[in-house]
C-alpha atoms as a PDB file:
ATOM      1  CA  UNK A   1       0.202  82.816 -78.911  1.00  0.00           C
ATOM      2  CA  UNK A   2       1.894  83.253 -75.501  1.00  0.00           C
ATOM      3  CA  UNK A   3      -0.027  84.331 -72.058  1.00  0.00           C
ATOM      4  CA  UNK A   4       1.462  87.913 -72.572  1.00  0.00           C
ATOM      5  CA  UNK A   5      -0.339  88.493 -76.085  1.00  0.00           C
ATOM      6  CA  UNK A   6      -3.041  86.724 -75.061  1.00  0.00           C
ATOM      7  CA  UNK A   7      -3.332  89.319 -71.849  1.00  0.00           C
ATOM      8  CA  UNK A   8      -2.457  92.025 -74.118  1.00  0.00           C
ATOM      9  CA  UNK A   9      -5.312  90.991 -76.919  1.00  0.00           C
ATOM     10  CA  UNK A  10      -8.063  90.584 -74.010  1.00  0.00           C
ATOM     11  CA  UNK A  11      -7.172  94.332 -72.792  1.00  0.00           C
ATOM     12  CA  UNK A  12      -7.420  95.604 -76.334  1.00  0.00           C
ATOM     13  CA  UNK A  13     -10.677  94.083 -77.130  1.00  0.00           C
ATOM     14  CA  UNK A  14     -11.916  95.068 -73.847  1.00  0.00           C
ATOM     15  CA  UNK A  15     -10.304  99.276 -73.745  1.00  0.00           C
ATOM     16  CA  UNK A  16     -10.090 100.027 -77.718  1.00  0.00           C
ATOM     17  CA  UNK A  17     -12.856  97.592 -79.369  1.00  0.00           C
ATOM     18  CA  UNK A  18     -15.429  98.309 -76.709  1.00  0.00           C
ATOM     19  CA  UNK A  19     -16.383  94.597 -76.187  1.00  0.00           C
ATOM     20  CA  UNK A  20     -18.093  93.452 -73.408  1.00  0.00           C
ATOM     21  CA  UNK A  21     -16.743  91.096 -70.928  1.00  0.00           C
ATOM     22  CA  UNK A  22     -19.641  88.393 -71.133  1.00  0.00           C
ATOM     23  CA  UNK A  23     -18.648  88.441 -75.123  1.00  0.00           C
ATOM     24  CA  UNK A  24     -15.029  87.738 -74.619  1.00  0.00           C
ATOM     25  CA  UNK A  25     -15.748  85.129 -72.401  1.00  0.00           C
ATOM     26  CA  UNK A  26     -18.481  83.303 -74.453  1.00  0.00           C
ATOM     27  CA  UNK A  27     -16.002  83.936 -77.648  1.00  0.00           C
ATOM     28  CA  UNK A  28     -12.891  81.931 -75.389  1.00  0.00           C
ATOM     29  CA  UNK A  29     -14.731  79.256 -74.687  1.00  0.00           C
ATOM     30  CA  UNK A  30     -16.176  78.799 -78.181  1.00  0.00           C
ATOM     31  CA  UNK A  31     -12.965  79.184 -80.020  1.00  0.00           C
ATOM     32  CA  UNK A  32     -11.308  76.400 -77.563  1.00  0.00           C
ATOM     33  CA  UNK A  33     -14.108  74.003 -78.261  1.00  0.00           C
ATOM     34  CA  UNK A  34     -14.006  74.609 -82.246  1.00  0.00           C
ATOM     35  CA  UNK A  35     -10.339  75.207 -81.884  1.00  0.00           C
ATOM     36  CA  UNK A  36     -10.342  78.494 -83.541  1.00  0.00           C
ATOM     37  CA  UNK A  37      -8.474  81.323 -82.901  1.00  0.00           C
ATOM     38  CA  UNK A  38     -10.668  84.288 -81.097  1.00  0.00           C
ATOM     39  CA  UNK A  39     -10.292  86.789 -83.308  1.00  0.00           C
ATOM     40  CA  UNK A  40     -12.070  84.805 -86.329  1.00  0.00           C
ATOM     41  CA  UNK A  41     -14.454  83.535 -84.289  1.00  0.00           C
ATOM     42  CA  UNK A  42     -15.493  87.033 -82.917  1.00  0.00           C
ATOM     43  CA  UNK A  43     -15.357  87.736 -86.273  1.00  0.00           C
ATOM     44  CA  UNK A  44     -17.679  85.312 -87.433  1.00  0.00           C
ATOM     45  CA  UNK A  45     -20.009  85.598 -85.009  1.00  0.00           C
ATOM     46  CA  UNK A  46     -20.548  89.366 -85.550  1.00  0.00           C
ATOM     47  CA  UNK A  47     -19.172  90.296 -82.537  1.00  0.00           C
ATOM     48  CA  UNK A  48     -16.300  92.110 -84.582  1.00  0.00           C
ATOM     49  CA  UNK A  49     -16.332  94.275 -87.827  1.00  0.00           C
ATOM     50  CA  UNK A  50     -13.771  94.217 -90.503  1.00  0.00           C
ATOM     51  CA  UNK A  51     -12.423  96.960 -89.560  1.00  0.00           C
ATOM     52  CA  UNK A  52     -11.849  96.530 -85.670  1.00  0.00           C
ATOM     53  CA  UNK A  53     -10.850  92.999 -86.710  1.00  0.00           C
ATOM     54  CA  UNK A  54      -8.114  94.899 -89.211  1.00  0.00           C
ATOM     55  CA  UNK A  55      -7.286  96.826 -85.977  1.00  0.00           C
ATOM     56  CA  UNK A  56      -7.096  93.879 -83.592  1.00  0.00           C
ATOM     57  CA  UNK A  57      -4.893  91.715 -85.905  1.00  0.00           C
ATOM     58  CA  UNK A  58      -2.010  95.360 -86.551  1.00  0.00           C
ATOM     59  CA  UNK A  59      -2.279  95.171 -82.611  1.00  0.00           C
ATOM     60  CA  UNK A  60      -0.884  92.000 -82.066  1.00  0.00           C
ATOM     61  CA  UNK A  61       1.299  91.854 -85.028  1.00  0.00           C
ATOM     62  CA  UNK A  62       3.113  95.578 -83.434  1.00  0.00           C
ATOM     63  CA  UNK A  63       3.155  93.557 -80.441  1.00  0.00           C
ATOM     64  CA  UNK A  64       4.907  90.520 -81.738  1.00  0.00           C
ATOM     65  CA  UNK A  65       7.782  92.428 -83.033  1.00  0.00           C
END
């Protein structure tokens, strides 16, 4: 994923999910040390729903094309 997604996911998550900054952060650097991508891992950590992970994932694929 390039920097400008990237930029663009962190803005969503923070503006339209509602998530907190300390969560984002803690979600980065657990998803570079298990090499995962954030969304899953927010995911499976509860720190997303199915739905708002539904959301995030239509986000970034509108944003890819």
């Amino acid at each position: 994923m390039n920097n400008y997604l990237s930029k663009n996911m962190i803005i969503y998550l923070l503006e339209e999910i509602g998530l907190d900054e300390s969560s984002i952060e803690l979600g980065l650097k657990l998803s570079i040390k298990n090499n995962t991508s954030l969304p899953i891992l927010l995911w499976s950590y509860g720190m997303l729903t199915n739905e708002e992970l539904d959301k995030l994932y239509s986000f970034l694929f509108e944003k890819m094309e």
